[in-house]
N, C-alpha and C. Protein backbone atom coordinates (compact mmCIF):
# COMPACT_ATOMS: atom_id res chain seq x y z
N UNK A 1 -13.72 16.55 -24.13
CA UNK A 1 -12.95 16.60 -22.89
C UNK A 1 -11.53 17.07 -23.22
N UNK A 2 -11.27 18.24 -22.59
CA UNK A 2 -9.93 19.05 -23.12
C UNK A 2 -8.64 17.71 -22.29
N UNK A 3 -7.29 17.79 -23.11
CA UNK A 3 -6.51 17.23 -22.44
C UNK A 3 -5.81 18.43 -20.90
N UNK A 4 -5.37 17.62 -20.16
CA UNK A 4 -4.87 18.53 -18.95
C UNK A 4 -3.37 18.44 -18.68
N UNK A 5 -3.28 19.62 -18.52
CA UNK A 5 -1.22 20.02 -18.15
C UNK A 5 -1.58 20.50 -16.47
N UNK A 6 -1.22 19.91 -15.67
CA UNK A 6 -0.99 20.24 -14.78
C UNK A 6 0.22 20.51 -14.13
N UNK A 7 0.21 21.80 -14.44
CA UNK A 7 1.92 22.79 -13.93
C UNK A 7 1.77 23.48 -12.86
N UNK A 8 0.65 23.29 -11.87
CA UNK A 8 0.61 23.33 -10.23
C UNK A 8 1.70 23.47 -9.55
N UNK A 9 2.15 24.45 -9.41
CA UNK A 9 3.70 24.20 -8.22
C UNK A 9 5.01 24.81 -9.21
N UNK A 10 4.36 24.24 -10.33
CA UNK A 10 6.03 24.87 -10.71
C UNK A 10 6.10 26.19 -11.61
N UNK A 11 7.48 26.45 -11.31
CA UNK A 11 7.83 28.05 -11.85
C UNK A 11 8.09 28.19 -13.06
N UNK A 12 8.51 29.26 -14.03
CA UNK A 12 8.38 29.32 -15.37
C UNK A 12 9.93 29.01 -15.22
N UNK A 13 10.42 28.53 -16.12
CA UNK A 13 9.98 28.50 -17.60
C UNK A 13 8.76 27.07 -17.70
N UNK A 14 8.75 26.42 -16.98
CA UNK A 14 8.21 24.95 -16.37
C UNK A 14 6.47 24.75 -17.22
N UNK A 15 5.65 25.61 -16.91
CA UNK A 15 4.69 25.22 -17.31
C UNK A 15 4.33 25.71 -18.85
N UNK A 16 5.09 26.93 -19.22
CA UNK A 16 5.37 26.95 -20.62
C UNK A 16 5.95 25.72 -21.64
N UNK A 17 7.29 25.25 -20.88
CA UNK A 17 7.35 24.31 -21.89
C UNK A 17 6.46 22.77 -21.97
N UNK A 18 5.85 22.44 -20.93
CA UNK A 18 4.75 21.49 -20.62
C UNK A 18 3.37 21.50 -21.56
N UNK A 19 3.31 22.94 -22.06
CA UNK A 19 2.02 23.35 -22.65
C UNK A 19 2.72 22.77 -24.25
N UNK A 20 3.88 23.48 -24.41
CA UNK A 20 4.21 23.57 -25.42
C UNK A 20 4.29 22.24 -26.21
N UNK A 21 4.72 21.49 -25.37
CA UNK A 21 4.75 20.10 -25.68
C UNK A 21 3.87 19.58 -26.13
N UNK A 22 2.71 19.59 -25.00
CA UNK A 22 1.08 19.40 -25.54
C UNK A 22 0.57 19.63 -26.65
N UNK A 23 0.96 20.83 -26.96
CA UNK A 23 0.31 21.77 -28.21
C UNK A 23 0.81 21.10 -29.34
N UNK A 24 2.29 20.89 -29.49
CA UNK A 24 3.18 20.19 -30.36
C UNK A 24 2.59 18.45 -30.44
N UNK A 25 2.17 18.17 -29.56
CA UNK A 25 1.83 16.60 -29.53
C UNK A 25 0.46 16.49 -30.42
N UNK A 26 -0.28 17.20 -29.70
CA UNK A 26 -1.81 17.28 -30.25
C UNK A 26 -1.99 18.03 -31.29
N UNK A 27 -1.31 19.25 -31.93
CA UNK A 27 -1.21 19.54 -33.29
C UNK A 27 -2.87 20.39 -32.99
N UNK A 28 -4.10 19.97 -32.47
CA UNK A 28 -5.51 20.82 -32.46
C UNK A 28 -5.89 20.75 -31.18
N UNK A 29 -7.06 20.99 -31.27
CA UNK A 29 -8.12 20.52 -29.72
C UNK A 29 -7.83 21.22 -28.97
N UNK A 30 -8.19 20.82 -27.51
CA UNK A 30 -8.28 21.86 -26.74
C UNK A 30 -7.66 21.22 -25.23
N UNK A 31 -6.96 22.33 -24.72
CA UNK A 31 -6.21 21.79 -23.04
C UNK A 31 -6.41 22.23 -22.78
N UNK A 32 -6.52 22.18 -21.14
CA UNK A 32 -6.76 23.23 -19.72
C UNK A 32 -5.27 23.08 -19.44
N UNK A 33 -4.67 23.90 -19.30
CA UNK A 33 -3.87 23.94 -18.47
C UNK A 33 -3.74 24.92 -16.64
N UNK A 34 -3.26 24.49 -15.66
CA UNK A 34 -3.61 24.68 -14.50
C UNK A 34 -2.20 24.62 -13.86
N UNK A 35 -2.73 26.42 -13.66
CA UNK A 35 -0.95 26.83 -13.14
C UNK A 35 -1.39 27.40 -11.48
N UNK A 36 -0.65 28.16 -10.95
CA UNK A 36 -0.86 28.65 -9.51
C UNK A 36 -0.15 30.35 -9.60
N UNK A 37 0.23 30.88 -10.14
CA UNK A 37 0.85 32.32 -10.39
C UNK A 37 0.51 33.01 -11.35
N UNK A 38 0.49 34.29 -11.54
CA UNK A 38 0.00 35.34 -12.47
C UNK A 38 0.98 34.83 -13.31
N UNK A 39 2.42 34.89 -12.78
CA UNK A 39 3.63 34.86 -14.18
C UNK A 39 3.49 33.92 -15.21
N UNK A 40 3.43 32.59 -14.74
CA UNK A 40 2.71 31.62 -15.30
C UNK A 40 1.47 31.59 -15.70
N UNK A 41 0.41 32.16 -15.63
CA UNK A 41 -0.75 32.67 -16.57
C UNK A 41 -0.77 33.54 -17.40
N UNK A 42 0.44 34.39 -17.69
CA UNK A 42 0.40 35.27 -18.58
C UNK A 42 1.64 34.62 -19.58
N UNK A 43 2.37 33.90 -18.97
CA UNK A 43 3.60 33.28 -19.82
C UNK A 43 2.61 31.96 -20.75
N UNK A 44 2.07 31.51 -20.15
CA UNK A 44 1.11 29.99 -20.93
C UNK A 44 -0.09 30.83 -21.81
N UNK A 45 -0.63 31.97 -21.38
CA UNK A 45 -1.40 32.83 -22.62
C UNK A 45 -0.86 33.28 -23.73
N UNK A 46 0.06 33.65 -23.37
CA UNK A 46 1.81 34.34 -24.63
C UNK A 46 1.71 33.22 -25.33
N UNK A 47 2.31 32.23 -25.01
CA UNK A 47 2.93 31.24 -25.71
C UNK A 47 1.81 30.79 -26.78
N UNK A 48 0.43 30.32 -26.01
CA UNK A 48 -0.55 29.67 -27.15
C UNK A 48 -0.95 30.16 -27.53
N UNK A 49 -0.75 31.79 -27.74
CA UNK A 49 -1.30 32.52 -28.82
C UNK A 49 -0.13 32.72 -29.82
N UNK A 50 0.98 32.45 -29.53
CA UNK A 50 2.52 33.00 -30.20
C UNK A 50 2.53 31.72 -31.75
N UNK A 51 1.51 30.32 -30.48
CA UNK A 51 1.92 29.09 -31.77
C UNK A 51 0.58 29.23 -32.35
N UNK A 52 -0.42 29.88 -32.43
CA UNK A 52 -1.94 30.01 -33.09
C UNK A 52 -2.87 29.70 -32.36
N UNK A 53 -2.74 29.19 -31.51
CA UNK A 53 -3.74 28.64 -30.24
C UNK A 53 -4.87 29.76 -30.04
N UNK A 54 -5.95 29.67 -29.76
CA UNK A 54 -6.97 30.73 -28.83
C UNK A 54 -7.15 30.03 -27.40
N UNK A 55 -6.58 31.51 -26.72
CA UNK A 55 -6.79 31.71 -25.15
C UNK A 55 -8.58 31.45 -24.77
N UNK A 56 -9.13 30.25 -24.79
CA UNK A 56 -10.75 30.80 -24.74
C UNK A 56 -11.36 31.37 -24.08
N UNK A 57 -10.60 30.77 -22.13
CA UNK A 57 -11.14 30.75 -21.09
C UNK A 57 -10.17 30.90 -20.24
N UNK A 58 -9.83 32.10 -18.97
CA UNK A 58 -8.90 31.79 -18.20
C UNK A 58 -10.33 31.89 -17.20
N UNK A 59 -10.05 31.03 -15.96
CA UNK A 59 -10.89 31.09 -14.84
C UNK A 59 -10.10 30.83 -13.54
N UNK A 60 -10.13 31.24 -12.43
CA UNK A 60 -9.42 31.45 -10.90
C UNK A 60 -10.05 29.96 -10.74
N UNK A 61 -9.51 29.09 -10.22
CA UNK A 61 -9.84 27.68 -9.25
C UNK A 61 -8.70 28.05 -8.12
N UNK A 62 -9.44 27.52 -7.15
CA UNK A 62 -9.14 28.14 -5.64
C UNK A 62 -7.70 28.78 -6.03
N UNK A 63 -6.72 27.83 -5.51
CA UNK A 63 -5.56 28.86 -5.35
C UNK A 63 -4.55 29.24 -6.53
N UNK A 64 -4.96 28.70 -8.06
CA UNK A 64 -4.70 29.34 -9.35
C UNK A 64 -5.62 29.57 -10.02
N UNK A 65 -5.26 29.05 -11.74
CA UNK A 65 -5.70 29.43 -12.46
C UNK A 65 -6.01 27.89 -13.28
N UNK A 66 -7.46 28.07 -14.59
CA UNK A 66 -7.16 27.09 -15.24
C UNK A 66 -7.29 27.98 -16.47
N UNK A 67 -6.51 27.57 -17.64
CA UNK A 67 -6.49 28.43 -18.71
C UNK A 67 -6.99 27.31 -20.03
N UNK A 68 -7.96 27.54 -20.45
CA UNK A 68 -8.45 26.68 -21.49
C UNK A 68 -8.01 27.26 -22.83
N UNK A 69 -7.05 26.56 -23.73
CA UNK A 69 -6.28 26.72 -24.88
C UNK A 69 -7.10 26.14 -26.30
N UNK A 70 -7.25 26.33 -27.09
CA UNK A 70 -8.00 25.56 -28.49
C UNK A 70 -7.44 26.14 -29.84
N UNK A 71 -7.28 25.36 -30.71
CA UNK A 71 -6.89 25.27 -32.01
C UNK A 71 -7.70 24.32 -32.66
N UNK A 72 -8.39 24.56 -33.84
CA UNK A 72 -9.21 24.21 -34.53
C UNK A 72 -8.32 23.51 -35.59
């Protein structure tokens, strides 16, 4: 069960550094994170690939996105 960032509503820089945190907390594994804007789906893909992360899964849920992140 991936952990969840829910950055729904808010604007960048916002759900970047929310992820980032995550990523930094959990050190592996895997999050969904769940944004609502392209900018913010392409800024939270950047980032967890920038710290080693794999992008696995982005998928549309109704009115965003959920982006599934993993590090082994």
């Amino acid at each position: 069960m991936p952990e969840i960032v829910d950055a729904s509503g808010l604007s960048c820089p916002q759900p970047v550094l929310m992820t980032s945190d995550k990523m930094k907390e959990l050190k592996k594994g895997e999050i969904e994170v769940l944004v609502d804007t392209d900018t913010s789906k392409e800024n939270v893909s950047r980032a967890a690939e920038s710290q080693g992360w794999e992008v696995a899964e982005v998928t549309e849920s109704g009115t965003g996105y959920r982006i599934l992140i993993k590090k082994e």
